[in-house]
Protein backbone atom coordinates (compact mmCIF):
# COMPACT_ATOMS: atom_id res chain seq x y z
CA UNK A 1 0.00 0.00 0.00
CA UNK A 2 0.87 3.54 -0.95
CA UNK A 3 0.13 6.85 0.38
CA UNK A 4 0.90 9.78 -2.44
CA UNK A 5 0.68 13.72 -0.75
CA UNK A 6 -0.96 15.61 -3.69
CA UNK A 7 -2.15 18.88 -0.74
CA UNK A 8 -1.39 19.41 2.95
CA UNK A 9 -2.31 23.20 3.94
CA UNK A 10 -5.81 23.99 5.82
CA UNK A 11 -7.99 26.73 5.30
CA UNK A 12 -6.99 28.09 1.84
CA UNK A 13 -4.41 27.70 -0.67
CA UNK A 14 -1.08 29.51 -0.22
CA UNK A 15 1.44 29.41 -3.02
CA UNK A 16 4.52 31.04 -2.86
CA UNK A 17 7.87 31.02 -2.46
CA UNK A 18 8.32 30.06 1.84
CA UNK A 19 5.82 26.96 0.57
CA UNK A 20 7.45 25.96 -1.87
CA UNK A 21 9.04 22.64 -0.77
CA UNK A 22 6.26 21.25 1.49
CA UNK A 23 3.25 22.81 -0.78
CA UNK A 24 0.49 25.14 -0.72
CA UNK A 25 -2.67 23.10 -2.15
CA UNK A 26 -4.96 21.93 0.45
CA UNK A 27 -5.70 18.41 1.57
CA UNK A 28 -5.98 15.72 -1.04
CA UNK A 29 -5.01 12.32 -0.77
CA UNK A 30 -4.08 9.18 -2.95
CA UNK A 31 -3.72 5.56 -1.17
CA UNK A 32 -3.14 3.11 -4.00
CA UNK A 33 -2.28 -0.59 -3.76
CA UNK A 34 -0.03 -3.10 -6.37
CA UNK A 35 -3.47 -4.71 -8.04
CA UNK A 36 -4.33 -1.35 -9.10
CA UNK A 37 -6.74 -0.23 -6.45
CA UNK A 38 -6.80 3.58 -5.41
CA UNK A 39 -8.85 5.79 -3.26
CA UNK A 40 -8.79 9.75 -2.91
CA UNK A 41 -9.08 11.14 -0.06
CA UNK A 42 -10.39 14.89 0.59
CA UNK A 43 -11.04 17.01 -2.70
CA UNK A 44 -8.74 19.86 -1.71
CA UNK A 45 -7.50 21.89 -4.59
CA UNK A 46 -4.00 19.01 -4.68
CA UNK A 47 -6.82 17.16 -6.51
CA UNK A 48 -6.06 18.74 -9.47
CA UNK A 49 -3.11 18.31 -9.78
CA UNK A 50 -3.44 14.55 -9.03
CA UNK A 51 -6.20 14.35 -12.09
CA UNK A 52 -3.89 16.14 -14.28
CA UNK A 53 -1.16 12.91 -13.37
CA UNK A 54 -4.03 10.77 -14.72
CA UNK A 55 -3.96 8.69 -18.04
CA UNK A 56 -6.60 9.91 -19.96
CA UNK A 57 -6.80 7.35 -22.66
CA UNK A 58 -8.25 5.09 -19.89
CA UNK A 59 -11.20 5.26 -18.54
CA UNK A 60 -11.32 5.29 -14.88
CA UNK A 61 -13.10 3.71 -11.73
CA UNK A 62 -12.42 7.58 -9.13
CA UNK A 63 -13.48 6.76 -5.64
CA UNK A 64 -13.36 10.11 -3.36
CA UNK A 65 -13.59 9.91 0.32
CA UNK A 66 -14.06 13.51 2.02
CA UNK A 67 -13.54 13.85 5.52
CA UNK A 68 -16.24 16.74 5.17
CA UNK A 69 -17.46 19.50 3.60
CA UNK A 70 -15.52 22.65 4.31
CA UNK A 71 -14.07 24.77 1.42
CA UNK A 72 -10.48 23.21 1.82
CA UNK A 73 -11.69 20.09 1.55
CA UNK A 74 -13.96 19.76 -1.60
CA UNK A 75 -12.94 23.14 -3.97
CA UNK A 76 -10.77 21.35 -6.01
CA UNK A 77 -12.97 19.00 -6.81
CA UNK A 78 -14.54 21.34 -9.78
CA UNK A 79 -11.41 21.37 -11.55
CA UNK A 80 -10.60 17.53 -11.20
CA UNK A 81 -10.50 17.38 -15.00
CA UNK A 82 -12.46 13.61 -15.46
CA UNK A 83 -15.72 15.55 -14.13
CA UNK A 84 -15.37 17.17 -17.81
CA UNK A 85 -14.55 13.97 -19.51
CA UNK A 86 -17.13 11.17 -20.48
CA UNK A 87 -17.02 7.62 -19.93
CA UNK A 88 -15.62 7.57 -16.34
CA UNK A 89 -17.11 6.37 -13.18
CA UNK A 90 -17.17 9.08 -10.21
CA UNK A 91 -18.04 8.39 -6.88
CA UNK A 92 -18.03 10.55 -4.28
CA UNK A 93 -18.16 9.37 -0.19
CA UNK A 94 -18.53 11.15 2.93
CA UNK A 95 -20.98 11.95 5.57
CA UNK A 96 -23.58 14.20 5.70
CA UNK A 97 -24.02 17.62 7.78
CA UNK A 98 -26.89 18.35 10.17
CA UNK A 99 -28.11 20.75 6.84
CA UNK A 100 -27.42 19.01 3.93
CA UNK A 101 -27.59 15.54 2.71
CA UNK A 102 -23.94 14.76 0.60
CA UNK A 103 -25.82 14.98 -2.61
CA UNK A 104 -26.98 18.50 -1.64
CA UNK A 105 -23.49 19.63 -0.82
CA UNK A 106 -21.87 18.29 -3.59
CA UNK A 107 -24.67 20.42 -5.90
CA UNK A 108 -24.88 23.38 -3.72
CA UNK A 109 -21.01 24.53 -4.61
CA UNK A 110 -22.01 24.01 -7.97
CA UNK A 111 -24.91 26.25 -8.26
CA UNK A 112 -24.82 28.84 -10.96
CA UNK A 113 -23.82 31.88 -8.90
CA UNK A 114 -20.63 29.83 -7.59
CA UNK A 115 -19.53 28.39 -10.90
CA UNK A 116 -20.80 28.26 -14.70
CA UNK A 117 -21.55 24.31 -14.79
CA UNK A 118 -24.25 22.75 -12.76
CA UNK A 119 -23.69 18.90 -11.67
CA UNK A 120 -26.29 17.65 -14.07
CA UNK A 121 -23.85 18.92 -16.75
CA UNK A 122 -20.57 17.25 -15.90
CA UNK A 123 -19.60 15.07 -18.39
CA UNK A 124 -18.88 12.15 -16.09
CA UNK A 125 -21.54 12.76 -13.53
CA UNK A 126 -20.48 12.45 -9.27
CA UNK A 127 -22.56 10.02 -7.75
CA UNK A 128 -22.73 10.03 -3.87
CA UNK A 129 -23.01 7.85 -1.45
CA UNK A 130 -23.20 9.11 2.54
CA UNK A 131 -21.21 6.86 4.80
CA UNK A 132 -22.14 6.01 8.43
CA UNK A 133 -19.82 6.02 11.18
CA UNK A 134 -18.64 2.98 12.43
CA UNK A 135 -19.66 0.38 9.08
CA UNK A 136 -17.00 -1.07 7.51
CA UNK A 137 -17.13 -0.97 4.09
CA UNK A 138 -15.07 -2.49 1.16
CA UNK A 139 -13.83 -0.74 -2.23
CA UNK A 140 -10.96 -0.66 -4.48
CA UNK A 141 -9.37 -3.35 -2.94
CA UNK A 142 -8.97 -1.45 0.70
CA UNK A 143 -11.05 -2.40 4.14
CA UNK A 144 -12.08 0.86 5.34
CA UNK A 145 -13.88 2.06 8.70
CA UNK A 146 -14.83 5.65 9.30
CA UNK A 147 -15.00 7.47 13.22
CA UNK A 148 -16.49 10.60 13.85
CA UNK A 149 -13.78 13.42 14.52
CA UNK A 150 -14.15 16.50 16.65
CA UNK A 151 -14.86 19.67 14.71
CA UNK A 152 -17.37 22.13 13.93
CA UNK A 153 -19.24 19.68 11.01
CA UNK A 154 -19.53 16.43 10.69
CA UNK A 155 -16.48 15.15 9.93
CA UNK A 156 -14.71 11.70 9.57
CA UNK A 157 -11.51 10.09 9.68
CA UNK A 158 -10.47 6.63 7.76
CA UNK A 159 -9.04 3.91 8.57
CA UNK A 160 -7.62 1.94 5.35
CA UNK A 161 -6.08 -1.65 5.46
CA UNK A 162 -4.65 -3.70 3.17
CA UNK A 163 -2.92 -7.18 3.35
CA UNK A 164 -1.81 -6.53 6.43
CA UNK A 165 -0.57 -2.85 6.68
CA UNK A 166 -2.86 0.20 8.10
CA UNK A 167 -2.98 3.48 7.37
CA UNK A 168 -5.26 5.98 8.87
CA UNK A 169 -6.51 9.69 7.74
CA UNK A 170 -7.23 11.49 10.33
CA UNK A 171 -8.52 15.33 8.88
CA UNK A 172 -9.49 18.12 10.85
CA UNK A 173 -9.56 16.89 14.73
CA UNK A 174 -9.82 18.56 17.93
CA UNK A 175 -9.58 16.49 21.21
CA UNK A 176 -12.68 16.92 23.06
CA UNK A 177 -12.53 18.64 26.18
CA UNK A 178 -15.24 20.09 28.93
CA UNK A 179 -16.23 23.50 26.34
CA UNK A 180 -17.71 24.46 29.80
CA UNK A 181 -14.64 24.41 31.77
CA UNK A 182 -16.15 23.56 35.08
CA UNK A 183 -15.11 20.34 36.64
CA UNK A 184 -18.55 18.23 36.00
CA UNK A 185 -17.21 14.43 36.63
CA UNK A 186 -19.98 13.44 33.58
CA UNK A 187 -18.67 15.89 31.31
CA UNK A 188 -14.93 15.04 32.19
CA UNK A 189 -15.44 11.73 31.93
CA UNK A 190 -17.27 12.10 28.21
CA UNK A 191 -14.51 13.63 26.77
CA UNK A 192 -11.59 11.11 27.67
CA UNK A 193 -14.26 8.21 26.40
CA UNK A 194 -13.90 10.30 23.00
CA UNK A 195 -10.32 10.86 23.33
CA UNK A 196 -9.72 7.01 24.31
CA UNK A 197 -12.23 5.91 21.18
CA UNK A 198 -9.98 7.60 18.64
CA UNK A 199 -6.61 6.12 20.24
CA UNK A 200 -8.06 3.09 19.41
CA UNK A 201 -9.13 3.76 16.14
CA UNK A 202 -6.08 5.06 14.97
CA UNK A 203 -4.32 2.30 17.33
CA UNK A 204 -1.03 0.32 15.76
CA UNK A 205 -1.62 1.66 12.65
CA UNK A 206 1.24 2.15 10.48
CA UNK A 207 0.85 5.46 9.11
CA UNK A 208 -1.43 8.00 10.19
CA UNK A 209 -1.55 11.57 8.28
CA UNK A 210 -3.29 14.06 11.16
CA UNK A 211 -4.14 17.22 11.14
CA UNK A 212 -1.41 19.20 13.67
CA UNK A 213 -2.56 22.92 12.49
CA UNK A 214 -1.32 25.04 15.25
CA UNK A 215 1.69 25.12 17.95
CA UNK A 216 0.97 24.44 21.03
CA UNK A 217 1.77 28.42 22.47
CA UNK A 218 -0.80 28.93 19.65
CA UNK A 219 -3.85 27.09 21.11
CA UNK A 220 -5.41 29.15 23.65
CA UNK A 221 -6.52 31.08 21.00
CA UNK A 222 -7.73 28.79 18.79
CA UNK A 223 -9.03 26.64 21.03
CA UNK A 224 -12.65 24.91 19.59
CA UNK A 225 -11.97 25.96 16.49
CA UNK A 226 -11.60 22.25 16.07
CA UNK A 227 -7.65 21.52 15.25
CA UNK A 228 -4.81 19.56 17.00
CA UNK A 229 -1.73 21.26 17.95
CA UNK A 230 1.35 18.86 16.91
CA UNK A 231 2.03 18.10 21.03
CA UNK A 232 -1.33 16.54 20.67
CA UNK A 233 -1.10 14.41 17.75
CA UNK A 234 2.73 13.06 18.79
CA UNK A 235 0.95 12.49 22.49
CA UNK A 236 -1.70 10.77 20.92
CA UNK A 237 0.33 8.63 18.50
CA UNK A 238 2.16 7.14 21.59
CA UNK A 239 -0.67 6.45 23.29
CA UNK A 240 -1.92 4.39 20.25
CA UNK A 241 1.60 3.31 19.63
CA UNK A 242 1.67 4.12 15.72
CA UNK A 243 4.65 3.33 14.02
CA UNK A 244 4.65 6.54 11.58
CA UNK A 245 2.48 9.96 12.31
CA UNK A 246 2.82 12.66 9.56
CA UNK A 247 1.86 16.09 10.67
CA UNK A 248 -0.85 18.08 7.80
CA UNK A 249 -3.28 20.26 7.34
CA UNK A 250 -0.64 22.64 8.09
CA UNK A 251 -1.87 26.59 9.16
CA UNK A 252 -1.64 29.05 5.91
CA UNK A 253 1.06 30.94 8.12
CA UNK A 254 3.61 28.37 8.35
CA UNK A 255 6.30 28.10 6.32
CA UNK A 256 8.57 25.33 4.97
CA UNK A 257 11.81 27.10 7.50
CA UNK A 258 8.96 27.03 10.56
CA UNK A 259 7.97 23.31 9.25
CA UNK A 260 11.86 22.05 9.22
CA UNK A 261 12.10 23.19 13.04
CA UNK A 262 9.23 21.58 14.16
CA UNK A 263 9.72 18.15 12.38
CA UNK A 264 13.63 18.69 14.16
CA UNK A 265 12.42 19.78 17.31
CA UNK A 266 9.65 16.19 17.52
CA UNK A 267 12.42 13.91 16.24
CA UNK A 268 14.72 14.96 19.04
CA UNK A 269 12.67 14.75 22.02
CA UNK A 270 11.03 11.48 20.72
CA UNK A 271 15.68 10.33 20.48
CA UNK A 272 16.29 11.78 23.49
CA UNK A 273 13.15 9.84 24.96
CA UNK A 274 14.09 6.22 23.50
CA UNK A 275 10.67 6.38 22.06
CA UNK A 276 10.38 4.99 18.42
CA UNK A 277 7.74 6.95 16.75
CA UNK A 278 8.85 7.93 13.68
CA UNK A 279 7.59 11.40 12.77
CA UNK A 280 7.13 13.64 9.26
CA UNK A 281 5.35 16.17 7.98
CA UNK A 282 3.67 15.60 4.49
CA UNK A 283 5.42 17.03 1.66
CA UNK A 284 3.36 17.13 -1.88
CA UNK A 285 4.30 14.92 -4.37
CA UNK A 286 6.29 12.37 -1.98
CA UNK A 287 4.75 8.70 -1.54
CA UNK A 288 4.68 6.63 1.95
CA UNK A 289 5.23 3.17 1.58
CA UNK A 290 3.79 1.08 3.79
């Protein structure tokens, strides 16, 4: 199994030259196997730039899993160039909001005020199909189970296995916490059964891509808005002993210099500590083997 980094920024894009060697698309996804399986995960705008990598004399079997429906996570799907090409299968995954069902989403950024072609008009039309959290489900070759994350929408992580190895996507995630900061023991005690539910999900896995947005001296001011600091994600990846965790979803501030130091600053304490996580931070265009 393969893991290819096509975008890693959250938010919005941010090209440019201090993102230049880690990348400035936003999240997009492509786990592929030897028998010729692949999945897509998130529609970020690194999705075009993965369709553009596409043979187009083929015709295609797409399978897109979205972690959920904010901006950075499904604009690039209108310019994924076999939407505009006939003959190929799209399929699109994901859960639906309290709002909308995932049909209705995937339409409603389409809508003629947004963008000049409305879904019925794509030559290869997206068919959608709403997951539920918690079923297992088979495709492309790939096991996959889906857990709810912590954010502001409905929003879902994935675990992925195949002959043997795991890799787990785990997009926009805050740990929960008591939002009304008193010291109710039900409350309290509701948020580490969250917390402890995700360490398991993501638990031995192999790989997992996370999203580590902000520092940790950053958080107090961010806090709810429904991202993981990187002291988070490398706490909880030794909880749920993971052999690989790859920061993402990186904030449109940070820049490759500010990326470097953190990767450096991780790998040391997790030496100095005998521990023997292995930690990244996603860089477009690279591939994970797993």
């Amino acid at each position: 199994m393969y893991v290819k980094i096509w975008g890693v920024r959250g938010s919005v894009p941010v090209p440019g030259p201090s993102t230049i060697r880690y990348g400035g698309n936003t999240s997009c996804l492509e786990v592929y196997n030897d028998e010729g399986g692949r999945v897509i995960l998130d529609a970020g705008t690194g999705i075009r730039a993965l369709g553009t990598n596409l043979d187009f004399s083929k015709k295609h079997t797409i399978d897109i899993l979205l972690s959920h429906s904010h901006w950075d996570h499904i604009h690039g799907l209108l310019f994924f160039p076999l939407i505009f090409m006939k003959g190929h299968t799209i399929t699109v995954y994901g859960p639906r909001t309290y709002e909308y069902s995932l049909e209705e989403i995937l339409r409603g950024q389409m809508r003629y005020t947004y963008f000049p072609i409305r879904m019925d008009e794509l030559s290869s039309p997206l068919n959608a199909v709403e997951l539920t959290e918690g079923k297992p489900f088979d495709i492309s070759g790939f096991h996959i189970n889906t857990i709810s994350l912590n954010h502001p929408v409905k929003c879902f992580a994935y675990r992925i296995e195949h002959k043997g190895k795991v890799f787990v996507y785990l997009a926009d995630n805050e740990p929960y916490y008591n939002i009304y900061g008193n010291d109710d023991p039900d409350i309290n005690l509701f948020a580490e059964d969250m917390n402890r539910s995700l360490i398991k999900f993501v638990g031995n896995a192999d790989c997992v891509i996370a999203d580590a947005q902000y520092l940790p001296a950053e958080y107090p001011k961010k806090k709810g808005w429904g991202h993981s600091t990187t002291h988070q994600v490398v706490n909880m990846a030794l909880k749920a002993k993971i052999k690989n965790i790859v920061f993402s979803h990186y904030d449109p501030t940070r820049t490759d210099d500010e990326l470097d130091a953190i990767v450096k600053h991780y790998r040391s304490i997790v030496a100095q500590k005998g521990y023997s996580l292995k930690v990244d931070a996603a860089i477009e265009g690279s591939v994970i083997k797993l």
